[in-house]
Protein backbone atom coordinates (compact mmCIF):
# COMPACT_ATOMS: atom_id res chain seq x y z
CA UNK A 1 14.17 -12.56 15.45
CA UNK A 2 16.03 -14.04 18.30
CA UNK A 3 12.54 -14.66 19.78
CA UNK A 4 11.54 -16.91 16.04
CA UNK A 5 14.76 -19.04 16.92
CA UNK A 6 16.22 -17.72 13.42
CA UNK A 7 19.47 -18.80 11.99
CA UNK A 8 21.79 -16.00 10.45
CA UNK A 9 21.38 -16.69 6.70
CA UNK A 10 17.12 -15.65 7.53
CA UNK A 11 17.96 -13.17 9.56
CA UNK A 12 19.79 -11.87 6.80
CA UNK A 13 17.49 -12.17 4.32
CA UNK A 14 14.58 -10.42 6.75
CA UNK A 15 16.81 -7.13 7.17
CA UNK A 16 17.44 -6.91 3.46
CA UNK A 17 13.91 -7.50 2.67
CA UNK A 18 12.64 -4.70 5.33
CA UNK A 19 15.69 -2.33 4.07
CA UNK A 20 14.36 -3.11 0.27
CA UNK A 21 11.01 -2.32 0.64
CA UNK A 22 11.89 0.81 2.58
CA UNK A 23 10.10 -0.26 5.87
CA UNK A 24 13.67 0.48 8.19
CA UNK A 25 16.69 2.31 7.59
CA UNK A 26 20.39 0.83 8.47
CA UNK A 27 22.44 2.84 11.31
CA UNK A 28 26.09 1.57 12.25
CA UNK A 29 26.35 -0.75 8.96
CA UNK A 30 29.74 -0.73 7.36
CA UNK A 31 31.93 -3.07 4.96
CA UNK A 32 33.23 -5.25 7.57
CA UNK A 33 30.34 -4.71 10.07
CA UNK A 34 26.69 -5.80 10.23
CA UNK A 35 24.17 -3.60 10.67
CA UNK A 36 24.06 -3.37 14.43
CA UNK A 37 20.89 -0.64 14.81
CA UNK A 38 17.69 -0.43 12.81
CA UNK A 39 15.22 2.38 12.39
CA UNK A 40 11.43 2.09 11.39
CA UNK A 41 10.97 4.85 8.51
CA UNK A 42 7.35 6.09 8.52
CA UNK A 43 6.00 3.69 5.61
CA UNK A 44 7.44 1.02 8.21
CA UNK A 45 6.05 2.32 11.30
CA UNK A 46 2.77 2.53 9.40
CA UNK A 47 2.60 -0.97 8.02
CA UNK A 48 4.29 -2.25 11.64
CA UNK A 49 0.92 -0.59 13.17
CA UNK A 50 -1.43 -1.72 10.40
CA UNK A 51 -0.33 -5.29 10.91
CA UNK A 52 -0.92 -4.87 14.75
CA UNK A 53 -4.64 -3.78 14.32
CA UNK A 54 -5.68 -6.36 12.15
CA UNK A 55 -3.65 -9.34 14.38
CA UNK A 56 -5.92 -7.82 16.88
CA UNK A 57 -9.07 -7.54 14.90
CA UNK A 58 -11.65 -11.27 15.02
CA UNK A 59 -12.90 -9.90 11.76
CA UNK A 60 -10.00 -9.69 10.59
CA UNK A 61 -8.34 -13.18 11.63
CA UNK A 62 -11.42 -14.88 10.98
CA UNK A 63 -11.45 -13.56 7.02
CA UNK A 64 -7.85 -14.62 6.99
CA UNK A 65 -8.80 -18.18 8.07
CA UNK A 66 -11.47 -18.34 5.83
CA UNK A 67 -9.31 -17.54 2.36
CA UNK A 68 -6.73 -19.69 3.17
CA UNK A 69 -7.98 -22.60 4.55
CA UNK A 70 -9.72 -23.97 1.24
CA UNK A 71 -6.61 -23.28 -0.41
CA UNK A 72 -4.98 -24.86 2.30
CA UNK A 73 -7.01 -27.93 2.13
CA UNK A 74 -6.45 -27.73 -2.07
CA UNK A 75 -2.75 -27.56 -1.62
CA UNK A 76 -2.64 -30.80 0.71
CA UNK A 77 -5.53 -33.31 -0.22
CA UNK A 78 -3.97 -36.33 -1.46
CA UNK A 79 -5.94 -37.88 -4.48
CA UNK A 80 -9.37 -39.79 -3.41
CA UNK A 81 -8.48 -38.76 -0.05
CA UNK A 82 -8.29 -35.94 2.31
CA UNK A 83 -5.83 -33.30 4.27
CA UNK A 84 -5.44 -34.01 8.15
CA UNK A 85 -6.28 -30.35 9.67
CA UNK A 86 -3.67 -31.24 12.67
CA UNK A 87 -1.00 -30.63 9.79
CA UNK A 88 -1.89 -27.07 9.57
CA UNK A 89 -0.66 -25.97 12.88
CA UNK A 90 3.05 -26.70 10.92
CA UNK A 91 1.60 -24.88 7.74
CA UNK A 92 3.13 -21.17 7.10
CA UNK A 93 -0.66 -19.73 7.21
CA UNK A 94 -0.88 -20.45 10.99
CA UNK A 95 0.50 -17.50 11.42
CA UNK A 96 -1.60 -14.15 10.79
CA UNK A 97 -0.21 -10.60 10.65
CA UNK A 98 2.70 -12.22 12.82
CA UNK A 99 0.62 -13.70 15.87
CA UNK A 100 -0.40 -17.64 15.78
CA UNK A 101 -3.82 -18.10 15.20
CA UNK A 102 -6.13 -20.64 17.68
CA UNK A 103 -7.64 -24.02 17.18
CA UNK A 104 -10.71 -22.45 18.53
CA UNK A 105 -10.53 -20.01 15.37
CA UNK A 106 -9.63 -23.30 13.22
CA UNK A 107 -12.40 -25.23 14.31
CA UNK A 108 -15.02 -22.20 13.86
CA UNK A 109 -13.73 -21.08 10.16
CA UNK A 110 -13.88 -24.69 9.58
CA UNK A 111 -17.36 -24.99 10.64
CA UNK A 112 -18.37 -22.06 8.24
CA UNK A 113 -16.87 -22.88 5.44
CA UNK A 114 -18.52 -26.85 5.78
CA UNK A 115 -22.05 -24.52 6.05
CA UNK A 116 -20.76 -22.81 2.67
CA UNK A 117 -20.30 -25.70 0.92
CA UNK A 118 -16.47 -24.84 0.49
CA UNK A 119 -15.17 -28.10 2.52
CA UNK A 120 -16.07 -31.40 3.22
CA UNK A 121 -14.71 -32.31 6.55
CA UNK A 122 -14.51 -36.01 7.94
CA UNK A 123 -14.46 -36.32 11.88
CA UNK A 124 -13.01 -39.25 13.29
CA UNK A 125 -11.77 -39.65 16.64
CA UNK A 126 -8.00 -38.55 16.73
CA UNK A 127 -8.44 -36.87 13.25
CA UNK A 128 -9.92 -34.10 11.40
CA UNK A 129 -10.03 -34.27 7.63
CA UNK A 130 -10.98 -31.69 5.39
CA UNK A 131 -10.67 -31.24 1.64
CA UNK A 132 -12.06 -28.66 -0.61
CA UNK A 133 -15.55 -29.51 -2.62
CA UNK A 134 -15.97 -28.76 -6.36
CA UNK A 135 -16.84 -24.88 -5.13
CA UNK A 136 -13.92 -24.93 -3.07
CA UNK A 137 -11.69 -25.78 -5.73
CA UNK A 138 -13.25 -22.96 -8.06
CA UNK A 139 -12.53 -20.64 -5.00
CA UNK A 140 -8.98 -22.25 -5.22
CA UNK A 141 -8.49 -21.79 -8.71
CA UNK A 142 -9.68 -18.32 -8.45
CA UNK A 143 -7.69 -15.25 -7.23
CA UNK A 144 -10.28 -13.81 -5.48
CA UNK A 145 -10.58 -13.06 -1.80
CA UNK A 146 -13.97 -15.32 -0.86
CA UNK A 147 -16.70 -12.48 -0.49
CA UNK A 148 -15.90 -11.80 -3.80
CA UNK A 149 -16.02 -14.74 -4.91
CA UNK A 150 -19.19 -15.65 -2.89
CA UNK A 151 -20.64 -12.27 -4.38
CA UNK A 152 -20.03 -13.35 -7.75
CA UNK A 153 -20.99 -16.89 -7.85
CA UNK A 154 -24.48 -16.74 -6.52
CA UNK A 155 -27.16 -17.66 -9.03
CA UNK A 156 -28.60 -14.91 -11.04
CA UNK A 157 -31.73 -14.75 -12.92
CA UNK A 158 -31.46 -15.36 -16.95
CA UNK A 159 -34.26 -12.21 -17.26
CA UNK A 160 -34.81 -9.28 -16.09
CA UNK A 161 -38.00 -7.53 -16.31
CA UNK A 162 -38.34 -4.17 -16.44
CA UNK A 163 -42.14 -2.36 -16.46
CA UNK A 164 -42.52 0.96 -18.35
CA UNK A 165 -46.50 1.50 -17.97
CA UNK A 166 -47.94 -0.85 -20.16
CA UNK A 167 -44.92 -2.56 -21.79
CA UNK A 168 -42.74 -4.95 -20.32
CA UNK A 169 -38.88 -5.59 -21.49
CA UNK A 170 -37.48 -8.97 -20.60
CA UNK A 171 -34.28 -9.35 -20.51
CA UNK A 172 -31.11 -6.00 -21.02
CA UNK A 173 -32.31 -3.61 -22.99
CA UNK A 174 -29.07 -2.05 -23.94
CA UNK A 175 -28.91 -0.60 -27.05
CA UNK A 176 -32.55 -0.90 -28.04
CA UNK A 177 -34.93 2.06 -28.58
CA UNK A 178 -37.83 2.68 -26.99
CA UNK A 179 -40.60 4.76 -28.17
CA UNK A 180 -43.53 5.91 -25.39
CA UNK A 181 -46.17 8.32 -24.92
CA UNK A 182 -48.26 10.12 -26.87
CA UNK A 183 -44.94 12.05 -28.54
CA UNK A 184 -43.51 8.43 -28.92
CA UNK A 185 -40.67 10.01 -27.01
CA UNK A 186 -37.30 8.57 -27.43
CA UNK A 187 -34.18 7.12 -25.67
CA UNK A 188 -31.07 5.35 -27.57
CA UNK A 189 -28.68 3.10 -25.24
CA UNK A 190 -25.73 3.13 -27.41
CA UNK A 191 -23.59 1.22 -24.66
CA UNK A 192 -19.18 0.44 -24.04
CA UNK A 193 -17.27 -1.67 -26.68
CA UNK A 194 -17.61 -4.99 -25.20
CA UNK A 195 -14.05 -6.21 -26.39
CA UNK A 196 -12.69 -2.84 -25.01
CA UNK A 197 -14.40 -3.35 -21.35
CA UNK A 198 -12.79 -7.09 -21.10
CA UNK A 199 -9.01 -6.20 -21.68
CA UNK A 200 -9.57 -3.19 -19.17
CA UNK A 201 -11.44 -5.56 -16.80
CA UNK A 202 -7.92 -8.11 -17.68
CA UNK A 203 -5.50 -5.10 -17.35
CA UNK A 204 -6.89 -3.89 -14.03
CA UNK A 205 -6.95 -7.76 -12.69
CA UNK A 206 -3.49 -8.12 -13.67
CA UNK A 207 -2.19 -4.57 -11.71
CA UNK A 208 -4.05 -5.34 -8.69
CA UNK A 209 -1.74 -7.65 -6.89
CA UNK A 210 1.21 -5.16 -7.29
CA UNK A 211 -0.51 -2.27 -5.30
CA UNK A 212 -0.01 -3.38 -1.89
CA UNK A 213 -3.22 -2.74 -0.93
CA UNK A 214 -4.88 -3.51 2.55
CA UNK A 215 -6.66 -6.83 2.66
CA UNK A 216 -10.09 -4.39 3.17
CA UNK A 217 -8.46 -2.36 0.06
CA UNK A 218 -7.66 -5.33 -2.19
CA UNK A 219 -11.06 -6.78 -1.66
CA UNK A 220 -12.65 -3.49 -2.27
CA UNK A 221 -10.52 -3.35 -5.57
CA UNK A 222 -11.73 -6.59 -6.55
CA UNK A 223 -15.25 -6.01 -5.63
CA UNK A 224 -15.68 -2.76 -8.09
CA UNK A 225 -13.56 -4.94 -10.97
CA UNK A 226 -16.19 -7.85 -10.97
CA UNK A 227 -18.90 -4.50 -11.00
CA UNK A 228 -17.25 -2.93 -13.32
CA UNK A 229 -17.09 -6.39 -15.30
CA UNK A 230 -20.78 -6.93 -15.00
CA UNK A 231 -22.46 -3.02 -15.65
CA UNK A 232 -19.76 -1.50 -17.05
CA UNK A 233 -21.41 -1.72 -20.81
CA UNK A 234 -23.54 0.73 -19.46
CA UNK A 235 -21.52 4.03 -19.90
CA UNK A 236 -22.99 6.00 -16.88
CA UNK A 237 -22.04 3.36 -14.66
CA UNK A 238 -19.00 2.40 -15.99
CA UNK A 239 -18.04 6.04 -15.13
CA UNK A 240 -19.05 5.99 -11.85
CA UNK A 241 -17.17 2.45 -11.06
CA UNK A 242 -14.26 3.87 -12.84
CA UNK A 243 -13.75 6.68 -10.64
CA UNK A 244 -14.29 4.75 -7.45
CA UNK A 245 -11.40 2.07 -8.92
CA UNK A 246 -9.02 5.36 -9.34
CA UNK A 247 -9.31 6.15 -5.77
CA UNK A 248 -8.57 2.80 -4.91
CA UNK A 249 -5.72 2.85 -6.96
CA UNK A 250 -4.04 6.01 -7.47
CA UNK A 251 -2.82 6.52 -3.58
CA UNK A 252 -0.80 3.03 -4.35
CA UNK A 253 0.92 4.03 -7.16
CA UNK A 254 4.15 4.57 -5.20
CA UNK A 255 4.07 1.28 -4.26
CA UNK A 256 3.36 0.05 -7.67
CA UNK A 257 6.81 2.50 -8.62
CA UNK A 258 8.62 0.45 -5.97
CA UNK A 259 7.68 -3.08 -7.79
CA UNK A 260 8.44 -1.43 -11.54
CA UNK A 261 4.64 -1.85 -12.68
CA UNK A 262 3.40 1.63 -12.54
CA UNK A 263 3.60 2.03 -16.11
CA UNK A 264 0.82 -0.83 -16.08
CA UNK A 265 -1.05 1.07 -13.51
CA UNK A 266 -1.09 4.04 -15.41
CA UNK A 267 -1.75 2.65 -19.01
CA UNK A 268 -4.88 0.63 -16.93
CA UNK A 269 -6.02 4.01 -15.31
CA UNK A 270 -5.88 5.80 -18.83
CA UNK A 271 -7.23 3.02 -20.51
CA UNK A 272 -10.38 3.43 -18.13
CA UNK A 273 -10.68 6.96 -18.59
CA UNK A 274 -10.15 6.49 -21.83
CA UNK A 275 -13.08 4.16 -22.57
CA UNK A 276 -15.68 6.00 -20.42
CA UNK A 277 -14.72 9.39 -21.49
């Protein structure tokens, strides 16, 4: 911290942040005395590590760049106008994991999200501008990591057709009956509660920020939700995603203690297993 150029009062407010979340552990602190030593517990030591990897990772640094940049660019375009990138290097998200990121990285995440039709970026000499196009703001508005929400915002076909020897079935057909073969054999798709599937879609989008997930975690998480949103009428695979979501979840439940919302994670978790038997 002496390193950052911090005053007291956020030096302060760092050590009772890393106490709070249980990431150190006081030595030498008394009434009338500071605390003079710290001590990484093992959740600390862990995260301290974790945060090391992915400061080291380009993967990892360039996803970074790329889900806060539109946001970035949302935050700071003016009306009619547009943000000046040079402003960013003074922005909070120039810093990733705790290392600075480059304007070699800049440039490049810039340059990929112009290809993906997230910004629109003006070059003129001595400026950059950037500001976030009608996708972009979507992305914005969304609270989504971008693969997922590049995942779920493709185009998708209106009908599906499905070939069973000689008949064809356009579109889902979930809970119809269909009758084949000589024995007119056949199979019922009864289906999930619709109604019942969204608010356990709502209540598992509403727990996930309090999990303290990893980034490859939380977008994982979201990933299986928008699945699970999407093909989760059908029973068998609603099972299936369930389960995976549990896994996700369950090992961050201590965490989720920690912020007071493991009630919700539990209710959502029963709720699941609930609905899918």
């Amino acid at each position: 911290m002496e390193f950052a150029r911090l005053g007291r009062p956020e030096k302060d407010a760092i050590l009772s942040l890393l106490i709070e979340q249980a990431y150190v552990s006081s030595e030498g602190e008394t009434r009338d005395r500071p605390v003079c030593a710290l001590k990484f517990t093992s959740a600390g030591l862990e995260h301290a590590q974790h945060l090391r990897r992915i400061s080291r990772s380009k993967a990892e640094r360039d996803v970074y760049l790329h889900n806060c940049l539109v946001r970035w660019a949302y935050d700071n375009t003016p009306a009619g106008g547009s943000a000046s990138l040079q402003e960013f290097a003074g922005d909070e998200h120039w810093w990733s994991a705790g290392t600075e990121v480059t304007w070699d990285e800049v440039f490049a995440a810039v340059d990929f999200l112009e290809a993906e039709n997230l910004l629109v970026v003006e070059r003129i000499p001595g400026r950059i501008g950037v500001r976030p196009t009608p996708l972009g703001i979507k992305f914005a508005h969304s609270h989504m990591t971008l693969r997922t929400f590049m995942t779920t915002h493709q185009p998708h076909s209106s009908s599906v057709t499905n070939h069973f020897g000689g008949i064809v079935v356009q579109g889902n057909a979930t809970g119809s009956n269909l009758a084949t073969g000589v024995g007119n054999s056949q199979t019922v798709n009864q289906g999930v509660d619709g109604d019942a599937l969204a608010s356990l879609v709502a209540q598992l989008r509403q727990i996930a920020p309090t999990l303290e997930l990893s980034q490859e975690d939380a977008e994982e998480l979201a990933q299986e939700i928008d699945t699970l949103e999407g093909e989760g009428a059908e029973p068998t695979q609603g099972r299936r995603i369930m389960r995976r979501i549990a896994r996700i979840v369950t090992p961050a439940l201590p965490a989720a203690a920690a912020a007071g919302a493991d009630a919700a994670v539990q209710a959502a978790i029963a709720a699941g297993m609930g609905l899918f038997g």
